[in-house]
Protein backbone atom coordinates (compact mmCIF):
# COMPACT_ATOMS: atom_id res chain seq x y z
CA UNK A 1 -11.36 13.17 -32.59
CA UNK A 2 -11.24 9.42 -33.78
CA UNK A 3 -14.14 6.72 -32.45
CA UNK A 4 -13.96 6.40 -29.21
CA UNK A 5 -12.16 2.41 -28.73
CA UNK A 6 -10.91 0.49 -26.33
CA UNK A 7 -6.68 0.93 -25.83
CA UNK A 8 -5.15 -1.13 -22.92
CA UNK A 9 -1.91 0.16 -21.08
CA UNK A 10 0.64 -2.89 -19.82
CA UNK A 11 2.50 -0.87 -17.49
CA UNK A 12 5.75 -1.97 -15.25
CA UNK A 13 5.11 -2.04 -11.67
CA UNK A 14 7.52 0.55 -10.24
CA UNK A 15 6.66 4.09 -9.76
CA UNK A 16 9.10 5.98 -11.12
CA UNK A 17 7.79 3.47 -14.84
CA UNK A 18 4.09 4.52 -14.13
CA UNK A 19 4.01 8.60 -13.08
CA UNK A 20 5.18 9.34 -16.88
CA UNK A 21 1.97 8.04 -18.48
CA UNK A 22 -0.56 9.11 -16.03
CA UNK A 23 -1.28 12.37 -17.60
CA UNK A 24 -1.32 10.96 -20.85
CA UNK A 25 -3.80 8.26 -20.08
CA UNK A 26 -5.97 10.64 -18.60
CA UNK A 27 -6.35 12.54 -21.31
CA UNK A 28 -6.99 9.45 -23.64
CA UNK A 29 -9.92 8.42 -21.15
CA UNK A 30 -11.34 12.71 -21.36
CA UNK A 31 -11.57 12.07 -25.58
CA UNK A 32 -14.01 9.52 -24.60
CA UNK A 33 -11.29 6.10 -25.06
CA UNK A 34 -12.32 3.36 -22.51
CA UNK A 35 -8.54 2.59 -21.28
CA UNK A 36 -7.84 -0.11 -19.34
CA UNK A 37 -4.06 -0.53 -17.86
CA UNK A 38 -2.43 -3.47 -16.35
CA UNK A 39 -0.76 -2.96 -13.21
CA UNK A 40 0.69 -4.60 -9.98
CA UNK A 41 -2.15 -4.21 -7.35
CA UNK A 42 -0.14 -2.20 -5.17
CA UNK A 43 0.09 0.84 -7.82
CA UNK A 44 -3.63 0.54 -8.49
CA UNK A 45 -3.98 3.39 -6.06
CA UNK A 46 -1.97 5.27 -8.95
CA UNK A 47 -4.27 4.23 -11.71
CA UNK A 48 -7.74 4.97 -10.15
CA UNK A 49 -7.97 8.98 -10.65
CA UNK A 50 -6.91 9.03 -14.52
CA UNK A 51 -10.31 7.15 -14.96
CA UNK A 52 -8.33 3.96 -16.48
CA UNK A 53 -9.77 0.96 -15.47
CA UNK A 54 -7.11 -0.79 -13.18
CA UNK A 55 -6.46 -4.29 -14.36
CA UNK A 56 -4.35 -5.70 -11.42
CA UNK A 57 -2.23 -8.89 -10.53
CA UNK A 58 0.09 -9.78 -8.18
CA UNK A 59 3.46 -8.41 -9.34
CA UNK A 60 6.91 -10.12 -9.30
CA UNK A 61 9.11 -7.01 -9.31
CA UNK A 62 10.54 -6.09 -5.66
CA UNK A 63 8.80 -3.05 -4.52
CA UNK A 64 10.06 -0.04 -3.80
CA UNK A 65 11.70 -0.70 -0.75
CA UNK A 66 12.42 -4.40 -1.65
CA UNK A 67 15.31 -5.82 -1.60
CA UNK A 68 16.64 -4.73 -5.43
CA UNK A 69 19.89 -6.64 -6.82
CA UNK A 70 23.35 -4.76 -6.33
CA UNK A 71 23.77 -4.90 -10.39
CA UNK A 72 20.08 -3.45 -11.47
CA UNK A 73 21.26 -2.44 -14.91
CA UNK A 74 21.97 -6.47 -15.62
CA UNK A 75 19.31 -8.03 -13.82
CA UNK A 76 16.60 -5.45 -15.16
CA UNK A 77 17.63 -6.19 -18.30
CA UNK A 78 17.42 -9.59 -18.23
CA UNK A 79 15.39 -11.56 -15.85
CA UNK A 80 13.23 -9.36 -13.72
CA UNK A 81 10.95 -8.03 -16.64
CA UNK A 82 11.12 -11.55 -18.22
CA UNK A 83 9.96 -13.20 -14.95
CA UNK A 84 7.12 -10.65 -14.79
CA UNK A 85 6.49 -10.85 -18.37
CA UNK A 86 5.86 -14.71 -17.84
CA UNK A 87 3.88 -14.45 -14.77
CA UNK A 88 1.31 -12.22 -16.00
CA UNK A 89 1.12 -13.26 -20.06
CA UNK A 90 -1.96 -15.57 -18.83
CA UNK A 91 -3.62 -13.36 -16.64
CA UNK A 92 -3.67 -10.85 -18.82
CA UNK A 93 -4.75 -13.39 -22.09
CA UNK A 94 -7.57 -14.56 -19.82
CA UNK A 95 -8.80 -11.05 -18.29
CA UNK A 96 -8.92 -9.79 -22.29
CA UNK A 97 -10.30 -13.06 -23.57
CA UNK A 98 -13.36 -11.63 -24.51
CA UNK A 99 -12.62 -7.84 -24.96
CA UNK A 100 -9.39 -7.90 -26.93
CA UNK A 101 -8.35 -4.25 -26.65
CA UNK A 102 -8.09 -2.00 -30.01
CA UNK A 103 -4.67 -1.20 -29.45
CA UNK A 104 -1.98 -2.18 -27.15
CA UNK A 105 0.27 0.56 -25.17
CA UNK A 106 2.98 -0.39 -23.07
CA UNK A 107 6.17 0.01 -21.06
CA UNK A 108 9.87 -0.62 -21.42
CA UNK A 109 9.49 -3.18 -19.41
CA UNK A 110 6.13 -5.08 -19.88
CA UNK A 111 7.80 -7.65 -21.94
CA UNK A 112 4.07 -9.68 -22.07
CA UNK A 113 2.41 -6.96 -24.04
CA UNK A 114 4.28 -7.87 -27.49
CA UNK A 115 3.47 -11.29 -26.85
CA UNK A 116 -0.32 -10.31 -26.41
CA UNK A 117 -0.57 -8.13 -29.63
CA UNK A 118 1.49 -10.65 -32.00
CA UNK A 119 -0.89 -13.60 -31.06
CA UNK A 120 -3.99 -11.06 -30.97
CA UNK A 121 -2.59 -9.15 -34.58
CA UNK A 122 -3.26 -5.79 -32.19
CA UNK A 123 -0.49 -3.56 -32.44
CA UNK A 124 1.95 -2.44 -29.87
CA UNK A 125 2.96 0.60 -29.42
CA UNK A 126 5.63 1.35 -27.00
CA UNK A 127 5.33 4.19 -24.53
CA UNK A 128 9.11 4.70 -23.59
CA UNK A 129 10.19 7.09 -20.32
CA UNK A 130 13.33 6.72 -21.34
CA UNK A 131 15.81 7.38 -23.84
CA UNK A 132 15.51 4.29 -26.91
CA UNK A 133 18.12 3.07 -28.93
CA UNK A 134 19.54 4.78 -32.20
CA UNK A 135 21.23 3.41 -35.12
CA UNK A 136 24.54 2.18 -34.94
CA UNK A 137 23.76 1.18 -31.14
CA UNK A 138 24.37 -2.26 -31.34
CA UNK A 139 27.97 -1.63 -32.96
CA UNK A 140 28.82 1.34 -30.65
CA UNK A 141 28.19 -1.32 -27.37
CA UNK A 142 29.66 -4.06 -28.95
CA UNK A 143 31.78 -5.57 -26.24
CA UNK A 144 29.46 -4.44 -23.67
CA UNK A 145 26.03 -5.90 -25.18
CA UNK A 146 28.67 -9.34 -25.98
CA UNK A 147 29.83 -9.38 -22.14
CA UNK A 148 26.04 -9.58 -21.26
CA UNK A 149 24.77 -11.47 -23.61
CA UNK A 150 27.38 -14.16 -23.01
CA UNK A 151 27.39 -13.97 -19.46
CA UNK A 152 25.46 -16.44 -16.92
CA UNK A 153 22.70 -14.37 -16.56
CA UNK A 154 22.05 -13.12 -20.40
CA UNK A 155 23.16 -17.01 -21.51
CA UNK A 156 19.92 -18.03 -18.99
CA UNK A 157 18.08 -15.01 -19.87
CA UNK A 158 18.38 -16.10 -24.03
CA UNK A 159 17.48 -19.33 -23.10
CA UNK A 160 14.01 -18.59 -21.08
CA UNK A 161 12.84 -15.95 -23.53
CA UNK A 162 13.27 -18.04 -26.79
CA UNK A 163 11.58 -21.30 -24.86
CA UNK A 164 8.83 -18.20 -23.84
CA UNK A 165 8.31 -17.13 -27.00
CA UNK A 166 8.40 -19.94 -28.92
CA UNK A 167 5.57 -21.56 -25.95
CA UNK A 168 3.57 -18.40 -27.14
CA UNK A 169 3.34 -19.35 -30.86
CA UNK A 170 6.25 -17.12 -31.80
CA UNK A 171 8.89 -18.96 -33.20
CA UNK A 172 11.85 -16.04 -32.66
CA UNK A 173 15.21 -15.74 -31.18
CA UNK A 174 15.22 -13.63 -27.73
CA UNK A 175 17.91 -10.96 -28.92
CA UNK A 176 16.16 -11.10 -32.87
CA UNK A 177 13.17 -10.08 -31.29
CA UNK A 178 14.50 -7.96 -28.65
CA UNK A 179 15.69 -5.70 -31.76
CA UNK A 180 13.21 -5.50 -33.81
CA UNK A 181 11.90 -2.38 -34.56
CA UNK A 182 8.70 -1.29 -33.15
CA UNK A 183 6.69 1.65 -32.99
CA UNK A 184 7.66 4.06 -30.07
CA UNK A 185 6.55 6.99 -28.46
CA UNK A 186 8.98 9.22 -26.08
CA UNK A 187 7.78 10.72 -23.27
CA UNK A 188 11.20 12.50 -22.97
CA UNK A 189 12.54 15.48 -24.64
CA UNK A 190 15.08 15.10 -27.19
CA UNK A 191 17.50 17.20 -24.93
CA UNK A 192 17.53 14.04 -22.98
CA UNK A 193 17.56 11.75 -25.89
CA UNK A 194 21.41 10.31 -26.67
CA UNK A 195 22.38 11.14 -30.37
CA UNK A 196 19.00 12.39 -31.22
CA UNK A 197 20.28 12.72 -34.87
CA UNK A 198 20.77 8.98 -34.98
CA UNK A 199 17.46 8.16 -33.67
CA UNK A 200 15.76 5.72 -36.53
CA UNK A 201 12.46 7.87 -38.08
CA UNK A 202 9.49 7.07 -36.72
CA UNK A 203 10.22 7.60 -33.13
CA UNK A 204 7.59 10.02 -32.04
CA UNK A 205 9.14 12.67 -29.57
CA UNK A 206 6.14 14.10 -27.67
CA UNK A 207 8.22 15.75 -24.32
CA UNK A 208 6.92 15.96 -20.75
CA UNK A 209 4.00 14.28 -20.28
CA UNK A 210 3.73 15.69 -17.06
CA UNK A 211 0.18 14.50 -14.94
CA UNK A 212 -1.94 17.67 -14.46
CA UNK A 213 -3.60 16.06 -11.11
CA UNK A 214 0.04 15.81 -9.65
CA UNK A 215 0.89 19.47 -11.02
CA UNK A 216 -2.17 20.50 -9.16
CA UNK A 217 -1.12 19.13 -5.99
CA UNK A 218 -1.13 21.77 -2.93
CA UNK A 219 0.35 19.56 0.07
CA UNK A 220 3.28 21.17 0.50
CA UNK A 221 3.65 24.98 0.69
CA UNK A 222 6.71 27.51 -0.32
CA UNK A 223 8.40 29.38 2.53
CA UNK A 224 7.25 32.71 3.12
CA UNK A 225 10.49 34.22 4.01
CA UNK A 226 12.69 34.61 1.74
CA UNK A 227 14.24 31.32 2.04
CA UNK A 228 15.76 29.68 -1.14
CA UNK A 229 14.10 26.23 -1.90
CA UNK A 230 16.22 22.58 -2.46
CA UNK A 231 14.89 19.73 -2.88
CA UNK A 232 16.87 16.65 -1.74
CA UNK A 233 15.43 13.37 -3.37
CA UNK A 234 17.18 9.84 -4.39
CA UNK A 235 14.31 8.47 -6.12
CA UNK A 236 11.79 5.37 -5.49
CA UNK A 237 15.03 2.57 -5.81
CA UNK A 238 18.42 2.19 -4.89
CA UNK A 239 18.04 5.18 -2.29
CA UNK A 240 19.24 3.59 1.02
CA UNK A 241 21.73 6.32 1.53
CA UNK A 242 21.55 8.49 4.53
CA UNK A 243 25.32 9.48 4.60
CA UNK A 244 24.03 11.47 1.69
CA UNK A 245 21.08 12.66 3.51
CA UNK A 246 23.34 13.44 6.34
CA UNK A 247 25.72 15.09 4.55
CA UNK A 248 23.17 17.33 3.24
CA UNK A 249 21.26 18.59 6.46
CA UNK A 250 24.64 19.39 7.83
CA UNK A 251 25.58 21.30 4.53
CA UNK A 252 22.83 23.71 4.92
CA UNK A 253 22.19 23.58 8.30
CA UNK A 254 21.43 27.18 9.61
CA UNK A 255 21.54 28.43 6.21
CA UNK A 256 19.32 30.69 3.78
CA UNK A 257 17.95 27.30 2.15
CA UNK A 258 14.73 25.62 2.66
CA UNK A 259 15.99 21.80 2.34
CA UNK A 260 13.12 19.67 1.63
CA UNK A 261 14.26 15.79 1.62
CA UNK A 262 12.26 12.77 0.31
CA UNK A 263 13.72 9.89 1.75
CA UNK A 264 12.07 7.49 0.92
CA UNK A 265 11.01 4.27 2.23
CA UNK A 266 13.93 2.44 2.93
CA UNK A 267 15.90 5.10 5.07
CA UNK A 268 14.82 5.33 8.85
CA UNK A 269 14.58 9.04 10.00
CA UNK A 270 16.17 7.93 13.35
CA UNK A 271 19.77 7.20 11.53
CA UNK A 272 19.26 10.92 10.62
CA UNK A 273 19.63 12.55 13.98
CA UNK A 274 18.00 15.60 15.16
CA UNK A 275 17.53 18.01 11.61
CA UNK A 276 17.92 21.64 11.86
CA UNK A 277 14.76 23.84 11.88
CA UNK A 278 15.22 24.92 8.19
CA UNK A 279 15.65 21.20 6.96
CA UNK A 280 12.42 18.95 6.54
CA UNK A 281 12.41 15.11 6.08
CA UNK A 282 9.19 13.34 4.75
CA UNK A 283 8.84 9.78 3.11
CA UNK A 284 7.66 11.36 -0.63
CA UNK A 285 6.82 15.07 -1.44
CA UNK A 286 4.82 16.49 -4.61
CA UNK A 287 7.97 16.89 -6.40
CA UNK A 288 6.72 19.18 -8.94
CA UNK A 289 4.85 21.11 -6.47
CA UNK A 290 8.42 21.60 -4.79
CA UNK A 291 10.57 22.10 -8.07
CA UNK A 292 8.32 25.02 -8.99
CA UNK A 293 9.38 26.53 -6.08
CA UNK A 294 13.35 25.01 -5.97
CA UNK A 295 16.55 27.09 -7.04
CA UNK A 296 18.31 23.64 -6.85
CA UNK A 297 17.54 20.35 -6.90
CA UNK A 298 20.11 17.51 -6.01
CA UNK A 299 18.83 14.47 -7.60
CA UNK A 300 20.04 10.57 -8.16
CA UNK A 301 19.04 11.64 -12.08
CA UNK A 302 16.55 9.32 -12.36
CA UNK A 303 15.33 10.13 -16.15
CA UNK A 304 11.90 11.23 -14.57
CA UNK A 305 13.30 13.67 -12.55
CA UNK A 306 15.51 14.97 -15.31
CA UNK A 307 12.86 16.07 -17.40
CA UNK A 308 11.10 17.66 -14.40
CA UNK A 309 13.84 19.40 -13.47
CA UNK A 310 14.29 20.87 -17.23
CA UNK A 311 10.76 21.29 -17.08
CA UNK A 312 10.76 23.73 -14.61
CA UNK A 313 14.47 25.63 -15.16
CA UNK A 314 15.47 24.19 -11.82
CA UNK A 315 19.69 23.52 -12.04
CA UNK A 316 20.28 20.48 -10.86
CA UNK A 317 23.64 18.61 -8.64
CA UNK A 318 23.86 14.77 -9.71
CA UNK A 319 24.80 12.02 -7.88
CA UNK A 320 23.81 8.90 -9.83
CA UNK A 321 23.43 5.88 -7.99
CA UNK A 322 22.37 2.91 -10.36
CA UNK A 323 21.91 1.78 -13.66
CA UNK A 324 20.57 4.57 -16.15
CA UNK A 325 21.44 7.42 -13.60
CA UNK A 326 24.94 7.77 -14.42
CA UNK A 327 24.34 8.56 -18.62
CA UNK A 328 21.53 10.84 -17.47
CA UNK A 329 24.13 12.70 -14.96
CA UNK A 330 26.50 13.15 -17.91
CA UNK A 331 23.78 14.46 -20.38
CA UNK A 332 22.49 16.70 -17.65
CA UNK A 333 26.40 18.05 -17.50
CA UNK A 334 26.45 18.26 -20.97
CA UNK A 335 23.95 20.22 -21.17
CA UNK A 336 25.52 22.59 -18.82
CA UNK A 337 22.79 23.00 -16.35
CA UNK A 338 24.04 21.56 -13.86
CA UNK A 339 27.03 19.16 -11.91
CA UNK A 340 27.59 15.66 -11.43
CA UNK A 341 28.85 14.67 -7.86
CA UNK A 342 30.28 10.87 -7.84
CA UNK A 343 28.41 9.56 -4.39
CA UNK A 344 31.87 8.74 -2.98
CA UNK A 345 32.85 11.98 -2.90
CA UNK A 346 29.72 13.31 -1.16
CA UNK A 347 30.69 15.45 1.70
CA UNK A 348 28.74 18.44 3.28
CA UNK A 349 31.47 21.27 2.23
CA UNK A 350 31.79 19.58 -1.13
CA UNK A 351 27.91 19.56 -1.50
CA UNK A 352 27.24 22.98 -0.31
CA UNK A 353 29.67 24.42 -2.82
CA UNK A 354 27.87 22.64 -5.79
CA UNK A 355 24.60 23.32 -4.81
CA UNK A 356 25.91 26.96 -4.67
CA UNK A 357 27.54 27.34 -7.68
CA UNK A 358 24.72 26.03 -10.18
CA UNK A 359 22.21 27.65 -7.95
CA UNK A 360 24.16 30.93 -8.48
CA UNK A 361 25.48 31.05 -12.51
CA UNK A 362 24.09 33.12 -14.33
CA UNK A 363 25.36 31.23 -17.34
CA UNK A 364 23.23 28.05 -16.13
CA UNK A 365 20.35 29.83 -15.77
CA UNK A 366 20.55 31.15 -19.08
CA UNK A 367 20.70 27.77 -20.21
CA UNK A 368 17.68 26.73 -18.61
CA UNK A 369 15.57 29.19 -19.56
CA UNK A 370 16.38 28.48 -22.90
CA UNK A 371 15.72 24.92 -22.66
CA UNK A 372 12.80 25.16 -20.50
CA UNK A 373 11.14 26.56 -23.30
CA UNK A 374 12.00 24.50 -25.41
CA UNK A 375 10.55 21.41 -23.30
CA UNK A 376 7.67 22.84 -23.04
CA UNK A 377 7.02 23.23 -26.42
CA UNK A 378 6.78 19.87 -27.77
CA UNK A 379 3.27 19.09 -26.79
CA UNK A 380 3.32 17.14 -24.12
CA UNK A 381 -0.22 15.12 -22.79
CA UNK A 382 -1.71 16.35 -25.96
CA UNK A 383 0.44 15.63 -28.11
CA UNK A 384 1.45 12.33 -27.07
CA UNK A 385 -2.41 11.23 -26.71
CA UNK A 386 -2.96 12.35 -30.65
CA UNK A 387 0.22 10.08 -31.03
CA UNK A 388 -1.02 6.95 -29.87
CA UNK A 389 -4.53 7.70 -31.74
CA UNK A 390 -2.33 7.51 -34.73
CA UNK A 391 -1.83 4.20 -34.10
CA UNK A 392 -4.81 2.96 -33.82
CA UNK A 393 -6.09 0.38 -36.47
């Protein structure tokens, strides 16, 4: 057990960015650290039971059921993060004027958190949910990363970020300093992890850092009869599809299943119609109360949900939506626990079938077994909390 110091958490105000470090932040704060983490004020809520101290501001990222772009892979990328990254740089320079933090921890996308630990000489560790990049990266996406960076949006994107930095005291190019190596920390299982051979050394793989307050959550309860358990749930974005919600209740209406749906915000349960007795609709549901249970999980494949469904051996049928979803559908096929199911072809007969088959093969459950294991080994809250004490100075 290191001196207990001070280590502040820039997080990225969307939930699905924030539930991966929870756990691990709690467990910082129980070795005696006095954590602080930056955070949108309407995810404070999220923040409070770790024992973090909730630094809040007024965030410029849509919320949950805001109005997103229709291209979220560009404009995530590029300006959103930026734009947040600019509007709270001197809130958060000003609330750690005079308590500069030992170490700096931070999300994918809290682009201000560099900015603070080059001017403070505080390093900055990144605490990644997602896969990271691995050598040879840049020359593998060539003509995709050239497309971007030359388009409108990355040519204004290049622009604002060098003018940022170079207003901060750091006199870089935008992509330059985009790519330059940092120290990282993956809350994801290598599994997960694109051409994990490839990935530079130094990238600490932890695994699951699942929250042990939401693993202990008891607000939704099993069936008692028998019934086999799915869980239907599109994720916290870019989930404002009810045909697929439709399609789904009438797939296993009057059926052995247990559907459980999380719909979300953005969906109104009216546009649903009347449900059938053995199919539940709710706005959010303790996922990982509800995977424990699940023989099947159909899923957007949001990387968050990946690992808990790996976590708990649960097969899964994919039907990426946005950005990320659609390399995290094809590892999760890859990895032969599961099926990918492009949302255009979504129909009830179609979905039934799927959900059948992977709940059914005995081939995929091998697999997950096998890999569940695995997952579980690598350490997890512990692990990734001894990590970032590593790190500090």
């Amino acid at each position: 057990m290191r001196t207990p110091r001070h280590i502040a958490m820039i997080g990225c105000t969307t939930p699905s960015h924030v539930y991966p470090s929870l756990g691990v932040i709690a467990e910082l704060v129980r070795r005696g650290h006095r954590v602080s983490y930056a955070i949108g004020d309407r995810l404070a809520g999220l923040i409070t039971p770790t024992g973090a101290e909730p630094v809040t501001f007024t965030s410029t990222l849509p919320a949950e059921d805001g109005d997103w772009p229709d291209n979220p892979a560009a404009e995530l990328a590029t300006q959103m993060f930026l734009t947040e990254g600019i509007a709270t740089l001197p809130l958060l320079a000003e609330h750690y004027r005079d308590d500069r933090p030992d170490l700096l921890i931070h999300d994918i996308g809290a682009q201000a958190a560099r900015v603070l630990g080059a001017n403070w000489d505080v390093p900055a560790v990144l605490l990644s949910p997602t896969w990271v990049a691995w050598a040879g990266f840049e020359q593998q996406h060539g003509a995709g990363l050239e497309a971007m960076r030359t388009s409108v949006p990355g040519k204004e994107y290049h622009e604002a970020c060098t003018a940022w930095l170079a207003a901060n005291g750091i006199d870089r190019d935008a992509w330059d300093w985009m790519g330059e190596q940092q120290p990282i920390i993956s809350l994801i299982p290598p599994v997960l992890q694109p051409l994990f051979d490839q990935v530079r050394p130094g990238v600490q793989f932890v695994g699951p850092c699942l929250d042990p307050a939401r693993l202990a959550e008891q607000t939704w309860t099993a069936p008692d009869d028998g019934r086999r358990v799915l869980l239907v749930s599109l994720g916290t974005l870019f989930n404002d599809r009810p045909d697929i919600l439709r399609a789904a209740a009438e797939a296993f209406a009057d059926t052995d299943w247990q559907v459980v749906m999380a719909i979300g915000q953005r969906v109104d349960p009216a546009c649903l119609g009347p449900l059938p007795a053995n199919v539940e609709a709710h706005r959010s549901v303790p996922q990982l109360a509800v995977l424990a249970a699940a023989s099947a999980f159909i899923t957007h494949a949001g990387m968050g949900s990946c690992v808990e469904a790996l976590y708990f051996g649960v097969p899964t049928v994919a039907i990426p939506l946005a950005a990320e979803q659609f390399g995290n559908a094809a590892i999760l096929t890859a990895l032969g626990v599961g099926q990918l199911l492009p949302a255009e072809q979504v129909r009830p007969a179609l979905l039934r079938g799927a959900v059948e088959a992977v709940a059914s093969s005995p081939a995929i459950a091998g697999r997950l077994a096998t890999i569940r294991a695995t997952v579980r080994a690598h350490g997890g809250v512990a692990a990734a909390a001894d990590a970032i004490e590593s790190h500090l100075p």
